[in-house]
N, C-alpha and C. Protein backbone atom coordinates (compact mmCIF):
# COMPACT_ATOMS: atom_id res chain seq x y z
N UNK A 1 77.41 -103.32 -156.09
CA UNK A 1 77.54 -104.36 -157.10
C UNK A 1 78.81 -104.16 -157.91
N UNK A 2 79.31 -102.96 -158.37
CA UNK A 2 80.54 -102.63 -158.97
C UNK A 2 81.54 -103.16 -158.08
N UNK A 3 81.64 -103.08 -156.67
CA UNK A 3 82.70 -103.33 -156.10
C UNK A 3 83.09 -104.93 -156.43
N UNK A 4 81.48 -106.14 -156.34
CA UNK A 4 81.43 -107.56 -156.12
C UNK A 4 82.24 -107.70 -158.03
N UNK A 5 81.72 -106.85 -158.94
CA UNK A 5 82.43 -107.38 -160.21
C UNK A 5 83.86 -106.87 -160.39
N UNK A 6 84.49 -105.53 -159.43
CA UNK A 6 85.70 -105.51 -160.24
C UNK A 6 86.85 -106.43 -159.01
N UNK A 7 86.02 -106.94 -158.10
CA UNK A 7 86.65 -107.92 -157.28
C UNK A 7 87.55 -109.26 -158.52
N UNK A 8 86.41 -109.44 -159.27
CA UNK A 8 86.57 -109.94 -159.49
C UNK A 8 85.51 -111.67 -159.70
N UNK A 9 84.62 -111.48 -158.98
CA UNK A 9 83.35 -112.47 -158.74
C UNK A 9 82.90 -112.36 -159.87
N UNK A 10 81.97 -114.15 -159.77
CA UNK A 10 81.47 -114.23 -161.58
C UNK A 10 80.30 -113.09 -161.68
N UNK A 11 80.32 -113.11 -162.68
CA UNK A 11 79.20 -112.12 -163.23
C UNK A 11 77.64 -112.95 -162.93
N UNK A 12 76.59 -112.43 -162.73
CA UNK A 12 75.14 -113.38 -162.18
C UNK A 12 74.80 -113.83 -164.15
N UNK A 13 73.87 -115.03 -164.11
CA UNK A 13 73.48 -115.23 -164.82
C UNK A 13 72.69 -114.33 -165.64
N UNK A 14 72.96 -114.47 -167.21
CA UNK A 14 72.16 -113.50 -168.32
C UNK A 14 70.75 -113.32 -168.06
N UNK A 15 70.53 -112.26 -168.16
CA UNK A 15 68.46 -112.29 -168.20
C UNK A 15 68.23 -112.59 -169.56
N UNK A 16 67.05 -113.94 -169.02
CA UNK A 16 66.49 -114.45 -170.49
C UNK A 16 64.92 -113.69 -170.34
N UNK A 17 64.47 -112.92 -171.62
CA UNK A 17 63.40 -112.72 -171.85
C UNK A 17 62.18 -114.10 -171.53
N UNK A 18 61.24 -113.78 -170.63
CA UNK A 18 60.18 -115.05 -170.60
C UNK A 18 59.86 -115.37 -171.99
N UNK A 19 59.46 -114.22 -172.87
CA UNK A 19 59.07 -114.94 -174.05
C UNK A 19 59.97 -115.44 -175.03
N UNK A 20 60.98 -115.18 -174.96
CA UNK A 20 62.16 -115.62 -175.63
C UNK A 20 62.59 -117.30 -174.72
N UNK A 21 62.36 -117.47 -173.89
CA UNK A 21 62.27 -118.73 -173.29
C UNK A 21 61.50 -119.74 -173.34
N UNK A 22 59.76 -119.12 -173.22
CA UNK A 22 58.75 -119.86 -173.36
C UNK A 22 58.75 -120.36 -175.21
N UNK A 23 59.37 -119.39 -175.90
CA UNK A 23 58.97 -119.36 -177.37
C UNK A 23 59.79 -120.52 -178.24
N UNK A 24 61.11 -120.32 -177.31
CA UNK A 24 62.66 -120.89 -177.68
C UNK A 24 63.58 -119.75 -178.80
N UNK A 25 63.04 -118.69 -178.68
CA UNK A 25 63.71 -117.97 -179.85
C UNK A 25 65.44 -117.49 -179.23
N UNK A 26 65.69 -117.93 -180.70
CA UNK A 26 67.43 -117.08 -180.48
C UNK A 26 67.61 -115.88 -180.57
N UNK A 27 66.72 -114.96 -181.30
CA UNK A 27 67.00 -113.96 -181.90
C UNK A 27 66.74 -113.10 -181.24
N UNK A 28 67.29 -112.24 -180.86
CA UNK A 28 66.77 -110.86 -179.60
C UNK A 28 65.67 -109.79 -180.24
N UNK A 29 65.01 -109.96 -179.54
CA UNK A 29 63.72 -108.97 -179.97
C UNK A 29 62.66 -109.47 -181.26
N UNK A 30 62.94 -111.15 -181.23
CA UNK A 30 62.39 -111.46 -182.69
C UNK A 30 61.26 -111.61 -181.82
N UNK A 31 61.06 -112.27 -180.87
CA UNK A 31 59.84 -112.76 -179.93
C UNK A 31 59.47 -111.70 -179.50
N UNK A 32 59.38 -110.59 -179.64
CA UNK A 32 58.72 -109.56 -179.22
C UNK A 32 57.91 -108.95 -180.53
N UNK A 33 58.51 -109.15 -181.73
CA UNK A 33 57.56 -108.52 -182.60
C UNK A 33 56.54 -109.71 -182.79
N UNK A 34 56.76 -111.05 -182.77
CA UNK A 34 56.08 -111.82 -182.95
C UNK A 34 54.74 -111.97 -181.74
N UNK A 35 55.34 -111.90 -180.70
CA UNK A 35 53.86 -111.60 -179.88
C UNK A 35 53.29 -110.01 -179.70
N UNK A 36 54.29 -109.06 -180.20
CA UNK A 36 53.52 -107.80 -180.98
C UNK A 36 52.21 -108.19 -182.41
N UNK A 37 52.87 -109.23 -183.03
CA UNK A 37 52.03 -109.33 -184.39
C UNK A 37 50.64 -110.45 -184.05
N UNK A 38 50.97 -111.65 -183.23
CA UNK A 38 49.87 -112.14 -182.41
C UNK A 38 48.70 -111.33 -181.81
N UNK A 39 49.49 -110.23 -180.64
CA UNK A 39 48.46 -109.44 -180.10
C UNK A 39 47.41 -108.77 -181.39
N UNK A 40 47.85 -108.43 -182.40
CA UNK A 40 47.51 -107.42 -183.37
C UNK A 40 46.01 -108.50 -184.14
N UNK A 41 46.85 -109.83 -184.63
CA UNK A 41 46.08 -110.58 -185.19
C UNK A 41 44.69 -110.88 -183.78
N UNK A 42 44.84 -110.98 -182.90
CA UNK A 42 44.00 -111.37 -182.09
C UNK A 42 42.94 -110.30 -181.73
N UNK A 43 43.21 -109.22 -182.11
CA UNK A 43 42.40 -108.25 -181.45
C UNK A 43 41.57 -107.92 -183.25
N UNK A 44 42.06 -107.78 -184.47
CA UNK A 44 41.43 -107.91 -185.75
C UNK A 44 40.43 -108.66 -185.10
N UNK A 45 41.02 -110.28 -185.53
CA UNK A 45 39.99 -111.23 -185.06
C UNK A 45 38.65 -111.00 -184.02
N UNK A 46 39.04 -110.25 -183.21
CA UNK A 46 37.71 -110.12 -182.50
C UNK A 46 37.11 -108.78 -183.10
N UNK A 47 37.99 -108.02 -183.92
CA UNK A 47 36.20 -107.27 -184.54
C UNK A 47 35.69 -107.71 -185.79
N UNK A 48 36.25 -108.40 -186.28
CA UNK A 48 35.57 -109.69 -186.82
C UNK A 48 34.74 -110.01 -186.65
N UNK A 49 35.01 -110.65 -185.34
CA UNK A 49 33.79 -111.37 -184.44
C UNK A 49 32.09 -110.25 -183.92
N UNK A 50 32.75 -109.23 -183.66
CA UNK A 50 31.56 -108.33 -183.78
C UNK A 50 30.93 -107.82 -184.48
N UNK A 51 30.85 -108.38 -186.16
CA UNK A 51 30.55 -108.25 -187.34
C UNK A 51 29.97 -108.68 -187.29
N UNK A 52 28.40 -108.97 -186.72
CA UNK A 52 27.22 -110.14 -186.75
C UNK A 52 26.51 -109.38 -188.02
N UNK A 53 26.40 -108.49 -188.61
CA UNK A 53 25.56 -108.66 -189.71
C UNK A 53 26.33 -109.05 -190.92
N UNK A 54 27.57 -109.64 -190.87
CA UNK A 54 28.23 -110.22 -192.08
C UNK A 54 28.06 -111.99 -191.40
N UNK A 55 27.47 -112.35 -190.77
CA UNK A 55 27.23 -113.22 -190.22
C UNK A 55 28.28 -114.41 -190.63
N UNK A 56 28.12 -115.29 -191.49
CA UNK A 56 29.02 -116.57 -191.30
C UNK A 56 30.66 -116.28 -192.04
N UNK A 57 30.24 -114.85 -193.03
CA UNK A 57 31.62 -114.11 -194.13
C UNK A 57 32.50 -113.62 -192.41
N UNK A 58 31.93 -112.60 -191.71
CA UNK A 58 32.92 -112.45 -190.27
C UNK A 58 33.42 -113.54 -189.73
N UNK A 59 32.96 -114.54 -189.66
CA UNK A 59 33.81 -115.50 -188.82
C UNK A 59 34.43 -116.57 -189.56
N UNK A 60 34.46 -116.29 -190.86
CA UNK A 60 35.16 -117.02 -191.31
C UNK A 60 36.60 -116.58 -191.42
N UNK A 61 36.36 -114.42 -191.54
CA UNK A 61 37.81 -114.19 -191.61
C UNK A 61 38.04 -114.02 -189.88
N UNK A 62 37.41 -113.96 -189.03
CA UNK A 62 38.22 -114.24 -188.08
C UNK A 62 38.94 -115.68 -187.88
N UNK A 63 38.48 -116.73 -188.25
CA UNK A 63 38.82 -117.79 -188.25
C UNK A 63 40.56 -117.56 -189.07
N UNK A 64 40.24 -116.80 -190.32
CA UNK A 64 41.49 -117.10 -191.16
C UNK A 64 42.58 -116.30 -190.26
N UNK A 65 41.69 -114.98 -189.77
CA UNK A 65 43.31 -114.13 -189.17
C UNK A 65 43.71 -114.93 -187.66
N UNK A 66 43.19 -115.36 -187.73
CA UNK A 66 43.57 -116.39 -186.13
C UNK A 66 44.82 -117.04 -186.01
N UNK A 67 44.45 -118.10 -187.86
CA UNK A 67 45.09 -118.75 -188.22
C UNK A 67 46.42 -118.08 -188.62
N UNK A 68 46.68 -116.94 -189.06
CA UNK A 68 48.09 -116.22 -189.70
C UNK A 68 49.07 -116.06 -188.31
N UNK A 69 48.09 -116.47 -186.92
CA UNK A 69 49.24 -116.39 -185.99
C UNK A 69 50.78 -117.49 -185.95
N UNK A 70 51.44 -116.98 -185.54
CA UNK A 70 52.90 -117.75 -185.49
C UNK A 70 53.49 -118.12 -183.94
């Protein structure tokens, strides 16, 4: 591959992060903390959800941390 670039041949297209694609983000590594902070909120949320003796108070804050996703 060194030989094909100091030939002189174009360089191959940039690697775009999938989630930086799917997300539209510009920012390098911003879409990674953000589906770092998703994963985080989503997994709260479900022990939340396994809070059945706080019965309708658990799912309401799972409901809310659901909602803090971005």
């Amino acid at each position: 591959m060194q030989q094909q670039l100091q030939s002189g041949a174009a360089l191959p297209e940039p690697w775009v992060c999938p989630l930086c694609y799917t997300t539209g983000c510009t920012a390098p590594g911003k879409c990674k903390e953000l589906a770092l902070r998703n994963h985080v909120l989503d997994e709260v949320a479900a022990e939340f959800e396994k809070m059945t003796s706080l019965g309708d108070t658990a799912a309401s804050f799972a409901v809310f941390v659901r909602n803090m996703k971005r």
